[in-house]
Protein backbone atom coordinates (compact mmCIF):
# COMPACT_ATOMS: atom_id res chain seq x y z
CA UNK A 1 95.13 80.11 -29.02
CA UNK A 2 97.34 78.24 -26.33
CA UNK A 3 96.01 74.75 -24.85
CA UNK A 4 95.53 75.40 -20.98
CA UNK A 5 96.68 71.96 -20.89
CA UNK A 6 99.79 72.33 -22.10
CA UNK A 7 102.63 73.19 -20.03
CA UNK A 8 104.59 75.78 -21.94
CA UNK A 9 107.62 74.77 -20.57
CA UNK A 10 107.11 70.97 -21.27
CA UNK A 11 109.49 70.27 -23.91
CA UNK A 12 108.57 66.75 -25.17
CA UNK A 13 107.30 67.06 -29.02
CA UNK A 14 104.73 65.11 -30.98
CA UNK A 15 107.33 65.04 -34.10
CA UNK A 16 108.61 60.91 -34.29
CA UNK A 17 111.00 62.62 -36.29
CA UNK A 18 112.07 64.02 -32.99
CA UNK A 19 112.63 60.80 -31.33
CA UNK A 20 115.05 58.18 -31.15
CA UNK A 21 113.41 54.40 -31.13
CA UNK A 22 114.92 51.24 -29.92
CA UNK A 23 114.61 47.98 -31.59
CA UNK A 24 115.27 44.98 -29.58
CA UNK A 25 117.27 42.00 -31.30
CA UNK A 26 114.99 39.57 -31.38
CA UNK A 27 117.27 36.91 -29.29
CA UNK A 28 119.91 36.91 -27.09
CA UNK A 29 123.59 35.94 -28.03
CA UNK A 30 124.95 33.13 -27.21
CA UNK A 31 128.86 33.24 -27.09
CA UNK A 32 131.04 30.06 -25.63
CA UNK A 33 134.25 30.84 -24.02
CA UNK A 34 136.43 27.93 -24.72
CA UNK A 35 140.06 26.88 -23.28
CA UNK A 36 141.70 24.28 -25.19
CA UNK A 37 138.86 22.08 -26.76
CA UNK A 38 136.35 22.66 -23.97
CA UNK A 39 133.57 25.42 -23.80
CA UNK A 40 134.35 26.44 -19.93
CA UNK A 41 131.39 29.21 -19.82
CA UNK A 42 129.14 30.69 -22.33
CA UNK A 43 128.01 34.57 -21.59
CA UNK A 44 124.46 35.64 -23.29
CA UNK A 45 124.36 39.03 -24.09
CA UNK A 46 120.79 41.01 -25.58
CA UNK A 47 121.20 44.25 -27.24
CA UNK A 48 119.13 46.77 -28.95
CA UNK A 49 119.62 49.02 -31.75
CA UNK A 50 119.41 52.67 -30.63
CA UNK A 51 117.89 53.95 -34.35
CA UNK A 52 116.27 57.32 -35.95
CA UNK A 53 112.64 57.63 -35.63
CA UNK A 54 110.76 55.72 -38.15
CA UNK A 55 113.60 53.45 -39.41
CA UNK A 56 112.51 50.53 -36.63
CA UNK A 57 111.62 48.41 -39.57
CA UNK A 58 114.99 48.76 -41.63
CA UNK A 59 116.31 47.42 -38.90
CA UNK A 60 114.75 44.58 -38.19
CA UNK A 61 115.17 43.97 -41.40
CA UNK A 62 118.60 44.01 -41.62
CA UNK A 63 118.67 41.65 -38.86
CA UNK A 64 120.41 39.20 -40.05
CA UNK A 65 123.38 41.59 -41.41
CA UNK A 66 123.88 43.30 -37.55
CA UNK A 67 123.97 39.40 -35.80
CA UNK A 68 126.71 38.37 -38.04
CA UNK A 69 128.18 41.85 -37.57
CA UNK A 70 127.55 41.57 -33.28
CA UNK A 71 128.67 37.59 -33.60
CA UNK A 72 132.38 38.83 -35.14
CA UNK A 73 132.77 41.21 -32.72
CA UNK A 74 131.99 39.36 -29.81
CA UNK A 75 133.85 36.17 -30.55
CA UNK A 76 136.69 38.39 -31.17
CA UNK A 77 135.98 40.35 -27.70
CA UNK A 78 135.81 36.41 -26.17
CA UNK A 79 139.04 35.47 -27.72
CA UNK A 80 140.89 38.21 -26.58
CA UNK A 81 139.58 37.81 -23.16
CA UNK A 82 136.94 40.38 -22.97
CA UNK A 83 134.22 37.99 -21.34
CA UNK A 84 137.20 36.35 -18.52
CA UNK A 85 137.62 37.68 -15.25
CA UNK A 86 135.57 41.04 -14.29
CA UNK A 87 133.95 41.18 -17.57
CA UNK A 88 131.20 43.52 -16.53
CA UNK A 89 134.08 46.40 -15.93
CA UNK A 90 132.72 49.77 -17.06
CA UNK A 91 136.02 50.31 -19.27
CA UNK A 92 135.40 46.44 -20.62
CA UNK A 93 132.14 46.98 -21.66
CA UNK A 94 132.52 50.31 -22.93
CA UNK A 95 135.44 49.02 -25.48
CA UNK A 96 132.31 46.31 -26.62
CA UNK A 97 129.93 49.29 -27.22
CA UNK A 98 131.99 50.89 -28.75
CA UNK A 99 132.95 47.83 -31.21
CA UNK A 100 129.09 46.97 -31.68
CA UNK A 101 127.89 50.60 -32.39
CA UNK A 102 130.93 51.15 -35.12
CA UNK A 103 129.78 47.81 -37.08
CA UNK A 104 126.26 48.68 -36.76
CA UNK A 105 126.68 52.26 -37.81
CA UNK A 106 129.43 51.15 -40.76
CA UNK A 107 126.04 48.41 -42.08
CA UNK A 108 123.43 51.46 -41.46
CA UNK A 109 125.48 54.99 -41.42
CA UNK A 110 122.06 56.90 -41.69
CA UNK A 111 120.19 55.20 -39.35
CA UNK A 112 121.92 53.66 -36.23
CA UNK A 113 122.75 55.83 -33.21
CA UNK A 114 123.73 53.66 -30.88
CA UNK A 115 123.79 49.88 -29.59
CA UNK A 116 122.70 49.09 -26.07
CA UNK A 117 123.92 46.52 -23.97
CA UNK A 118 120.18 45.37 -22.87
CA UNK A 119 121.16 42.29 -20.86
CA UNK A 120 124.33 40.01 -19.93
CA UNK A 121 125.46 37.19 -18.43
CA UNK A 122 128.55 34.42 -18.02
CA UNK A 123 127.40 31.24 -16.81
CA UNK A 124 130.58 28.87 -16.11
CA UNK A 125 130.92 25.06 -16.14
């Protein structure tokens, strides 16, 4: 028998398996733009991991793995000038996606979807 609380045409599910979860990186990133031999601004970026349901804990437990993975890809988006100028560009920051979800998906092919650019910032000197 149908539940005369249920909509019929609500299409949310109880399955987790149904549902993507985010897991927050558990601190920011802190990357220094230098010219010459002087940090001139440092941008702090926070991202979380867009993962299948029920794999939250893999993932924080490969932690470690995805910052090193993040920290080469964003000193290499810094040194290339990524993070200079109008850094918060939609085409800019989709190329940096686009770099952090194919390292994160290459370190967990099964379970990373996606990685979202939670927060950002460029403070200058």
């Amino acid at each position: 028998m149908a539940d005369p609380d249920v909509d019929p045409g609500d299409e949310t599910s109880d399955d987790p398996s149904e549902t993507d979860e985010y897991a927050k990186m558990s601190n920011p990133f802190i990357i220094p733009l230098i010219e010459g031999a002087r940090i001139e601004s440092i941008v702090v970026i926070s991202l979380a991991i867009e993962a299948k349901a029920g794999s939250i804990a893999t993932v924080y437990d490969m932690e470690p793995k995805l910052r090193d993975a993040f920290l080469s890809v964003m000193f290499d988006h810094a040194n290339t000038g990524g993070f200079r100028g109008a850094f918060t560009d939609g085409q800019n920051l989709e190329r940096l996606r686009r770099q952090l979800r194919d390292v994160a998906v290459k370190l967990m092919p099964d379970t990373v979807k996606n990685v979202l650019i939670t927060d950002i910032g460029r403070r200058d000197s």
